[in-house]
PDB file of N, CA and C in Angstrom:
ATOM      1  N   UNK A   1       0.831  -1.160   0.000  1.00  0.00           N
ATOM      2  CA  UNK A   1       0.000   0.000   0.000  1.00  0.00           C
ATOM      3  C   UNK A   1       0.887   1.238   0.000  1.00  0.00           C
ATOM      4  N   UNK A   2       0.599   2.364  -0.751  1.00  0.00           N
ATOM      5  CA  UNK A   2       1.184   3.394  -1.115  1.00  0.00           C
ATOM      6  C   UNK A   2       1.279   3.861   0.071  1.00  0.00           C
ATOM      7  N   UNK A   3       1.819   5.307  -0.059  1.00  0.00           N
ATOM      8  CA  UNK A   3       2.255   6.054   1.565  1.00  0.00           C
ATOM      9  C   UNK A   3       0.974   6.802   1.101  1.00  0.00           C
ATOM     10  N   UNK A   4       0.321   7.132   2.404  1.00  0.00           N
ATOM     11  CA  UNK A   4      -0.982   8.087   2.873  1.00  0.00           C
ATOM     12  C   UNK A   4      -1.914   7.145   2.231  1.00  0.00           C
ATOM     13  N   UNK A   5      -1.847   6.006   2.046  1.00  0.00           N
ATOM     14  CA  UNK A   5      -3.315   4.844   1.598  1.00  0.00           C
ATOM     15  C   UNK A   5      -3.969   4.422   2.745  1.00  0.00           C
ATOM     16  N   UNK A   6      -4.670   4.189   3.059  1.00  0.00           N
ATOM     17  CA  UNK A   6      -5.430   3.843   4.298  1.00  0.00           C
ATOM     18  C   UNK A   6      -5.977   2.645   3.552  1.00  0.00           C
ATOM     19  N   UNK A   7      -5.994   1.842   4.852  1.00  0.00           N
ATOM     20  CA  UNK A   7      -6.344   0.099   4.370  1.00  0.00           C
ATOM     21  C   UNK A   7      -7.858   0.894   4.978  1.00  0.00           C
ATOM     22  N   UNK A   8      -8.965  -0.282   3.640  1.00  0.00           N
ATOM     23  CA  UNK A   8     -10.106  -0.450   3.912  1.00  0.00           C
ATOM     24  C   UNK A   8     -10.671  -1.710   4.479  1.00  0.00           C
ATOM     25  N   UNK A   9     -11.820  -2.309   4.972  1.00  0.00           N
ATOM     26  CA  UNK A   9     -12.624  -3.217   4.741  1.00  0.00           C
ATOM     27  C   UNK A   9     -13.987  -2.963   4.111  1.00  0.00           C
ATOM     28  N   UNK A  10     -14.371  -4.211   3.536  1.00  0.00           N
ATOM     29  CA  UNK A  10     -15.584  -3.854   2.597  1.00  0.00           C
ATOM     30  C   UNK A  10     -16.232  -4.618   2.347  1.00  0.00           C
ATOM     31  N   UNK A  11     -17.894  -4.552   2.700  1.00  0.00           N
ATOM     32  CA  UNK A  11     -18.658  -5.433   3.185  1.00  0.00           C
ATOM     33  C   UNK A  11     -19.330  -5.146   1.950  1.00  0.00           C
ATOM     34  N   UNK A  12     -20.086  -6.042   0.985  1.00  0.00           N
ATOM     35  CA  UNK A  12     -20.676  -6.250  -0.113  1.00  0.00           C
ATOM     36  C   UNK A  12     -21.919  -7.224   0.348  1.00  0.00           C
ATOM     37  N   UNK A  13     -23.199  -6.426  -0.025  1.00  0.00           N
ATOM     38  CA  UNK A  13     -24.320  -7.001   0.004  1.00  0.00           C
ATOM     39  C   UNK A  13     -25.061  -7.613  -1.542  1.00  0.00           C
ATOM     40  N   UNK A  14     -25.251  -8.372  -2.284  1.00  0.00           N
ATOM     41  CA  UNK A  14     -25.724  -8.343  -3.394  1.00  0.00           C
ATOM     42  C   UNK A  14     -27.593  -9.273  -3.299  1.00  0.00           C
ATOM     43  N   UNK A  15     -28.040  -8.908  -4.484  1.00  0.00           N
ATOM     44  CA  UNK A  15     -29.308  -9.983  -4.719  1.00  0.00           C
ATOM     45  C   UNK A  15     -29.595  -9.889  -6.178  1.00  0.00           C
ATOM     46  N   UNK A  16     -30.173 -11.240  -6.543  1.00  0.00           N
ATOM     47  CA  UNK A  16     -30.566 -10.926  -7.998  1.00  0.00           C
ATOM     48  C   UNK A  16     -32.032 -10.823  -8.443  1.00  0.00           C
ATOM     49  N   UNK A  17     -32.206  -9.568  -7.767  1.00  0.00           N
ATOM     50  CA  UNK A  17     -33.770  -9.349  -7.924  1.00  0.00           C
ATOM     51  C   UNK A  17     -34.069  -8.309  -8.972  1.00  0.00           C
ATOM     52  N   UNK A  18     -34.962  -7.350  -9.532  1.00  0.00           N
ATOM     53  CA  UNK A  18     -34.890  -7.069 -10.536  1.00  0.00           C
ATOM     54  C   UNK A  18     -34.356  -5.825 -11.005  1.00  0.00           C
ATOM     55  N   UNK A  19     -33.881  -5.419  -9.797  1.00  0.00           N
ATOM     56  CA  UNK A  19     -32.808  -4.091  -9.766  1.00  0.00           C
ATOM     57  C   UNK A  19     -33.232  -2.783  -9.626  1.00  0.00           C
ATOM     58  N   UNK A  20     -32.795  -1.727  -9.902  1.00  0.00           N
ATOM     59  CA  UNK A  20     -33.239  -0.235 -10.218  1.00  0.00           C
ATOM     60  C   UNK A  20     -32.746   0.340 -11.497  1.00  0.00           C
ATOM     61  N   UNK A  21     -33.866   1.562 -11.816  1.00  0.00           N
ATOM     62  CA  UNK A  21     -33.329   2.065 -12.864  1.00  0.00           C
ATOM     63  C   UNK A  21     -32.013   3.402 -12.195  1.00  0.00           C
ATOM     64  N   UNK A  22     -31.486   3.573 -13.101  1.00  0.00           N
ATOM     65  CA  UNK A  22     -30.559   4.684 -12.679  1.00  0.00           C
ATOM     66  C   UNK A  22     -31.533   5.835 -11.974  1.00  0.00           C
ATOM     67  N   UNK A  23     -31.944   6.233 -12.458  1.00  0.00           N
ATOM     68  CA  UNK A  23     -32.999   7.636 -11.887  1.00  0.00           C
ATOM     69  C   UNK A  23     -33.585   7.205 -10.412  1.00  0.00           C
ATOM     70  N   UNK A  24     -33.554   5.703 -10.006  1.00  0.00           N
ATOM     71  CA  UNK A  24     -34.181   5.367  -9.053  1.00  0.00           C
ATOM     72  C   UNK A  24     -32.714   5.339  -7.471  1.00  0.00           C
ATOM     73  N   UNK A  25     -32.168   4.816  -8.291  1.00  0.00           N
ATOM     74  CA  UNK A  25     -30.571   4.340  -7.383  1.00  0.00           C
ATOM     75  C   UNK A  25     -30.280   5.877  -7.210  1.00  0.00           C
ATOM     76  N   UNK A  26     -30.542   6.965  -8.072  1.00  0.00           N
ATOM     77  CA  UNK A  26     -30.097   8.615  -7.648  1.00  0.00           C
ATOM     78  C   UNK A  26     -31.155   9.015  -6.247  1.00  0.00           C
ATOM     79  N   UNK A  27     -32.235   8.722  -6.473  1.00  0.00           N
ATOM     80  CA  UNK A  27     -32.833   9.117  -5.354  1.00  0.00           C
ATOM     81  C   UNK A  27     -32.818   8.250  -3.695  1.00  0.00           C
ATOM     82  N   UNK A  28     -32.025   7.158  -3.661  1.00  0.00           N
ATOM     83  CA  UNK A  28     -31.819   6.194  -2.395  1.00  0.00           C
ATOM     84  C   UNK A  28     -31.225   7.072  -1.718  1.00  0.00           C
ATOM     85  N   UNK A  29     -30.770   7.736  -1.790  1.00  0.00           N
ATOM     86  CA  UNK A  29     -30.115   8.666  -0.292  1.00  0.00           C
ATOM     87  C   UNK A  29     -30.722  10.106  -0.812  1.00  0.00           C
ATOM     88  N   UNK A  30     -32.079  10.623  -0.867  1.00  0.00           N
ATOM     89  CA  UNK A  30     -32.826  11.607  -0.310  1.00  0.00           C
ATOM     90  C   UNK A  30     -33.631  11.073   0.872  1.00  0.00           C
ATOM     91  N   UNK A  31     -33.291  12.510   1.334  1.00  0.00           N
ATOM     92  CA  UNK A  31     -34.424  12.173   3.001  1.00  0.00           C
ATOM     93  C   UNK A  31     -35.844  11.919   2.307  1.00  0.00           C
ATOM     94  N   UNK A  32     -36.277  11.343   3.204  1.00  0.00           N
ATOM     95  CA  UNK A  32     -37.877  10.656   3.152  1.00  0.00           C
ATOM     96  C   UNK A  32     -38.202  10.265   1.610  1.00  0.00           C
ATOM     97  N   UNK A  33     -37.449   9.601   0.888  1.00  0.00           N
ATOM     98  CA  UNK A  33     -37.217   9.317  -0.434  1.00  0.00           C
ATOM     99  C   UNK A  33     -37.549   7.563   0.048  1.00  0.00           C
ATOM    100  N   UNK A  34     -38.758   7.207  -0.715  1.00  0.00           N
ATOM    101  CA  UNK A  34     -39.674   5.507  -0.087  1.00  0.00           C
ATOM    102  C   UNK A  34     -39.615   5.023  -1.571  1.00  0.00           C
ATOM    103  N   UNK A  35     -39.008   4.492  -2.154  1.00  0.00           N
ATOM    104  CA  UNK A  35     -38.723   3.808  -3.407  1.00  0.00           C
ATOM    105  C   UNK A  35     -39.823   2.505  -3.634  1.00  0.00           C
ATOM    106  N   UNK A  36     -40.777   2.524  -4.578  1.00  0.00           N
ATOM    107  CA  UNK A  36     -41.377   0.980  -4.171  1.00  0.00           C
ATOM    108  C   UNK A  36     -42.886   0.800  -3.367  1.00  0.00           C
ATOM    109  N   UNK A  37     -42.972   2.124  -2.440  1.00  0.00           N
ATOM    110  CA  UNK A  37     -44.353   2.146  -1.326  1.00  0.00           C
ATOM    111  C   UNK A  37     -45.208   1.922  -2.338  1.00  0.00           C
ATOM    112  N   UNK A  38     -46.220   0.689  -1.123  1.00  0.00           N
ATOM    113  CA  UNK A  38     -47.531   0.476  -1.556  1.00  0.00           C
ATOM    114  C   UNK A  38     -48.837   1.601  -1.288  1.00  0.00           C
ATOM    115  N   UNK A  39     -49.604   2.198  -1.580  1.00  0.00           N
ATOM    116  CA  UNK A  39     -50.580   3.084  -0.932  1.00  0.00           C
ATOM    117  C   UNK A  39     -50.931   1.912  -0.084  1.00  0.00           C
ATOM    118  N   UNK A  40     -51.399   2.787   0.898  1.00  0.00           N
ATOM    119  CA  UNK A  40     -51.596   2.558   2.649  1.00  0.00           C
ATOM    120  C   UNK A  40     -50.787   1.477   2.959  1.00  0.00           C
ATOM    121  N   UNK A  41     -49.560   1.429   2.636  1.00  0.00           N
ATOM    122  CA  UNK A  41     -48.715   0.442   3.420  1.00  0.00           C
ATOM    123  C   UNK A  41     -47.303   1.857   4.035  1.00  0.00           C
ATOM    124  N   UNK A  42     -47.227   1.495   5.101  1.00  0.00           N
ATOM    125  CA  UNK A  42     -45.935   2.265   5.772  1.00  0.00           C
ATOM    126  C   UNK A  42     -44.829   1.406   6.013  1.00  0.00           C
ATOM    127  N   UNK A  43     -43.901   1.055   4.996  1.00  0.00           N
ATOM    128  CA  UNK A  43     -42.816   1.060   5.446  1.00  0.00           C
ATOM    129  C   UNK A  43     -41.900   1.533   5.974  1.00  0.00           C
ATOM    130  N   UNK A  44     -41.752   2.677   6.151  1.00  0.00           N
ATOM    131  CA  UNK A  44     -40.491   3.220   6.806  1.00  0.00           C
ATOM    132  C   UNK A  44     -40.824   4.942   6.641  1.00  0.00           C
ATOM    133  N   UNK A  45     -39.678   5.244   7.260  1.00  0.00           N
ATOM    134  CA  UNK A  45     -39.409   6.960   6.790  1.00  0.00           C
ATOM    135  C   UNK A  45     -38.914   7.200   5.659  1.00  0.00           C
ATOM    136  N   UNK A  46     -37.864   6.286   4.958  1.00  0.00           N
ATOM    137  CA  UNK A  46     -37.056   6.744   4.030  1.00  0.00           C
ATOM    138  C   UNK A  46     -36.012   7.802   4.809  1.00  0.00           C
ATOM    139  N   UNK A  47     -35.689   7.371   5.708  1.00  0.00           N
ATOM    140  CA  UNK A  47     -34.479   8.151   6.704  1.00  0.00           C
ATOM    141  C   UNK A  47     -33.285   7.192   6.331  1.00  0.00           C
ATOM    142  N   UNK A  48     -33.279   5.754   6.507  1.00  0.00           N
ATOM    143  CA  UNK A  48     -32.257   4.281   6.941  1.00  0.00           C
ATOM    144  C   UNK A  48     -30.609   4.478   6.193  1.00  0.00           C
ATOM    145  N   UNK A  49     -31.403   4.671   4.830  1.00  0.00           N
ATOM    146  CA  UNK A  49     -30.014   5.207   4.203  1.00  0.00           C
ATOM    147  C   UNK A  49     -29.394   5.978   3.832  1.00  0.00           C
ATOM    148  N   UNK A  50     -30.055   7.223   4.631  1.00  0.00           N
ATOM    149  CA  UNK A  50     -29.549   8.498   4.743  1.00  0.00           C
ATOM    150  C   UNK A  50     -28.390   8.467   6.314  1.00  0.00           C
ATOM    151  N   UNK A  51     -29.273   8.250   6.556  1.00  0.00           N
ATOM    152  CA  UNK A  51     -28.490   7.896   8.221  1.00  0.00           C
ATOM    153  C   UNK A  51     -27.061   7.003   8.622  1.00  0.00           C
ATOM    154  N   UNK A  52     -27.861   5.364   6.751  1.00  0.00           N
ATOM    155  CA  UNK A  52     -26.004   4.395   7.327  1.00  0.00           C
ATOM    156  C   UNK A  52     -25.108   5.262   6.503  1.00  0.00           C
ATOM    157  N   UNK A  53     -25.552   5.572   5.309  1.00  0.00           N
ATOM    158  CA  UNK A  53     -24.833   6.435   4.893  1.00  0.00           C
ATOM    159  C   UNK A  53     -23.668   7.912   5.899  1.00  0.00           C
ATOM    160  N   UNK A  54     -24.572   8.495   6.248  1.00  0.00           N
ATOM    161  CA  UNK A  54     -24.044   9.706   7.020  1.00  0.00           C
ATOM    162  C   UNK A  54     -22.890   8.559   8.316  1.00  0.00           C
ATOM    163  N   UNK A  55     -23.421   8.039   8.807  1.00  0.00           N
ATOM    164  CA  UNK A  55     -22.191   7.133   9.973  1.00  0.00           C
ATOM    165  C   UNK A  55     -21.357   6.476   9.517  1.00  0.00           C
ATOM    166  N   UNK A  56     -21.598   6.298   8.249  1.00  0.00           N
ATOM    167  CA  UNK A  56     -20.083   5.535   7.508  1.00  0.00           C
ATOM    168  C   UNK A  56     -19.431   6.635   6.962  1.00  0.00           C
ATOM    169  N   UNK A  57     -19.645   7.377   6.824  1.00  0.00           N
ATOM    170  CA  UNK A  57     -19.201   8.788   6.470  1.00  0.00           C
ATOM    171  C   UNK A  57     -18.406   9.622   7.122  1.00  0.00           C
ATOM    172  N   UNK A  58     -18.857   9.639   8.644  1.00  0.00           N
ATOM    173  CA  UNK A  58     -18.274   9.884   9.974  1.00  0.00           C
ATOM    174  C   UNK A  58     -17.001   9.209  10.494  1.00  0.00           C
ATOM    175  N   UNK A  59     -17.474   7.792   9.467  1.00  0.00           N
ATOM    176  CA  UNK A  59     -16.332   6.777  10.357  1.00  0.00           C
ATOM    177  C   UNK A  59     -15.051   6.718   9.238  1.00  0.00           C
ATOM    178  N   UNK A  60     -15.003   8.029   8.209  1.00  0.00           N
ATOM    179  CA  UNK A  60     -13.991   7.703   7.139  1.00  0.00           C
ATOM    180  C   UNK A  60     -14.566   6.678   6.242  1.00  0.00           C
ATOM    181  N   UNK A  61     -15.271   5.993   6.067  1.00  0.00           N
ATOM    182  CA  UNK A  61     -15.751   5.568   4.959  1.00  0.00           C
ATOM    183  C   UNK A  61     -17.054   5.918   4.314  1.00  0.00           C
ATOM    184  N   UNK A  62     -17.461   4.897   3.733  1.00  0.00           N
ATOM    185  CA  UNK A  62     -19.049   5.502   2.740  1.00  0.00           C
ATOM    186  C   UNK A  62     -19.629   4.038   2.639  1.00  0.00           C
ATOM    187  N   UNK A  63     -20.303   4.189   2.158  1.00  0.00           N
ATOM    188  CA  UNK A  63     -22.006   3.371   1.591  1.00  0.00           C
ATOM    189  C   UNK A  63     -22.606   3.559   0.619  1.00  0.00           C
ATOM    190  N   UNK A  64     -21.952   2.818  -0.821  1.00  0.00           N
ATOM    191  CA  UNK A  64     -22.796   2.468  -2.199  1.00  0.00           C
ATOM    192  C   UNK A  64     -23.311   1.787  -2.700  1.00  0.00           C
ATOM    193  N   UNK A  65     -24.028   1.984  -3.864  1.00  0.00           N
ATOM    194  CA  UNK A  65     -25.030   1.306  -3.894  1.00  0.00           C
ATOM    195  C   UNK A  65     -25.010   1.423  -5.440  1.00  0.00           C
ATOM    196  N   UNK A  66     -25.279   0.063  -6.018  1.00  0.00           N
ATOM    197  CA  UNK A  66     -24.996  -0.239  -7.262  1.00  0.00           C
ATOM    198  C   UNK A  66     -26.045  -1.052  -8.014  1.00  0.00           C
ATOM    199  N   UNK A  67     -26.784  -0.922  -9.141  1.00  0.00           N
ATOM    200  CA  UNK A  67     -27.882  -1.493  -9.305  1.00  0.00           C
ATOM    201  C   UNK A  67     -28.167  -1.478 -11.107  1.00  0.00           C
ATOM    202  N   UNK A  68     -28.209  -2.149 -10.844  1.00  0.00           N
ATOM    203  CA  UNK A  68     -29.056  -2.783 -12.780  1.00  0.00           C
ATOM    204  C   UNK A  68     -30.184  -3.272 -13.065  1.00  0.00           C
ATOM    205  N   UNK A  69     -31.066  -2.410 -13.757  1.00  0.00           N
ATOM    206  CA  UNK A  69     -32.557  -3.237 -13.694  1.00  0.00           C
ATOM    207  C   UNK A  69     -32.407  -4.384 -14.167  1.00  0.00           C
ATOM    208  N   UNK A  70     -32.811  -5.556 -14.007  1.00  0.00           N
ATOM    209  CA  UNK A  70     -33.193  -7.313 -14.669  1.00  0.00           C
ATOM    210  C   UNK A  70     -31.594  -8.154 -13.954  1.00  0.00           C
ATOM    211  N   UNK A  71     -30.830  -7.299 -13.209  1.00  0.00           N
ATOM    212  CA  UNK A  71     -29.538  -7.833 -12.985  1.00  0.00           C
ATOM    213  C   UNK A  71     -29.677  -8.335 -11.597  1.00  0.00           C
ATOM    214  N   UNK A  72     -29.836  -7.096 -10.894  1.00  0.00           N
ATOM    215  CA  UNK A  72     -29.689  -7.034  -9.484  1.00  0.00           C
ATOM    216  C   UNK A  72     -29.249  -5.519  -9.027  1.00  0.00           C
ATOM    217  N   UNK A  73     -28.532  -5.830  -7.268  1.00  0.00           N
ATOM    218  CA  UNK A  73     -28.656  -4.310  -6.801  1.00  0.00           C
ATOM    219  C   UNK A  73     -27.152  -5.289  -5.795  1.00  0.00           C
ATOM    220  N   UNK A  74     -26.163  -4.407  -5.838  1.00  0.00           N
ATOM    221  CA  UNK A  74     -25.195  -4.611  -4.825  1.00  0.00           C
ATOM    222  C   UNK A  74     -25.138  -3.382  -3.847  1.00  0.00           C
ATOM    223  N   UNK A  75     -24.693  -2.987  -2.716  1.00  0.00           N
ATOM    224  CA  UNK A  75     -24.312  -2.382  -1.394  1.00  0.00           C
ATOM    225  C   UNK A  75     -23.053  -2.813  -1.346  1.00  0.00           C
ATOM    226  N   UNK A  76     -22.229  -1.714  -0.965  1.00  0.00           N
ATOM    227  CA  UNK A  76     -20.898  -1.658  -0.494  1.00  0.00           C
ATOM    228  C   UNK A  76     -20.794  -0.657   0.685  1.00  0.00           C
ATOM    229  N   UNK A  77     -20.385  -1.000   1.708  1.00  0.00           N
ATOM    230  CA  UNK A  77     -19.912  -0.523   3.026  1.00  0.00           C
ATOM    231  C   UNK A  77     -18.731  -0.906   2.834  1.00  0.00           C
ATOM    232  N   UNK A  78     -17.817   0.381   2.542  1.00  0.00           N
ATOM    233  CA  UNK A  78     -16.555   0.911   3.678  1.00  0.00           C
ATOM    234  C   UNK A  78     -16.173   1.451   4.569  1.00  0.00           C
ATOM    235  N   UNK A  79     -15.210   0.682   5.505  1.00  0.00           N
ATOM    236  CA  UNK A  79     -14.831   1.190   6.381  1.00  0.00           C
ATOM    237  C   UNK A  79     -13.436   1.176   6.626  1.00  0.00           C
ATOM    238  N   UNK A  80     -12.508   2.457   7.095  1.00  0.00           N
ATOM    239  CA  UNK A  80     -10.765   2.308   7.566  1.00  0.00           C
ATOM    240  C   UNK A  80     -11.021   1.263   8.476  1.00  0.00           C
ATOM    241  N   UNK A  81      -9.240   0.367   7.882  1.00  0.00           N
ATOM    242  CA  UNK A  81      -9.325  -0.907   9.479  1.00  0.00           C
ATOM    243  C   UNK A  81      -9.009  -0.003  10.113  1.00  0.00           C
TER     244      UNK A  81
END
């Protein structure tokens, strides 16, 4: 590792479900941004990944999110060891 590289770890979530469109994966980290809601069903705030986002952020790393409609959707959490 180069000088001033900081070792990462990196946790990868994947599924092969039917993915997002780009325009959709842009809006996952707006506040109260509910991707998917059923009328009269409450899932959530749309806060979750604003929030892991912002604490991996804090902690020197980040939280992305990668997605292909008909492919799937991967998550990446980094963090400095």
């Amino acid at each position: 590792m180069g000088e001033g590289a900081q070792a990462k770890v990196a946790l990868h979530v994947e599924d092969s479900g039917e993915g997002l469109e780009p325009a959709q994966v842009e809006k996952l980290f707006q506040p109260f941004e509910r991707l998917g809601r059923l009328p009269g069903v409450d899932a959530g705030s749309g806060l979750g990944l604003v929030i892991a986002r912002a604490l991996a952020q804090a902690m020197g790393g980040n939280l992305v999110i990668a997605s292909q409609r008909g492919v799937g959707t991967r998550v990446t959490l980094e963090l400095p060891q």
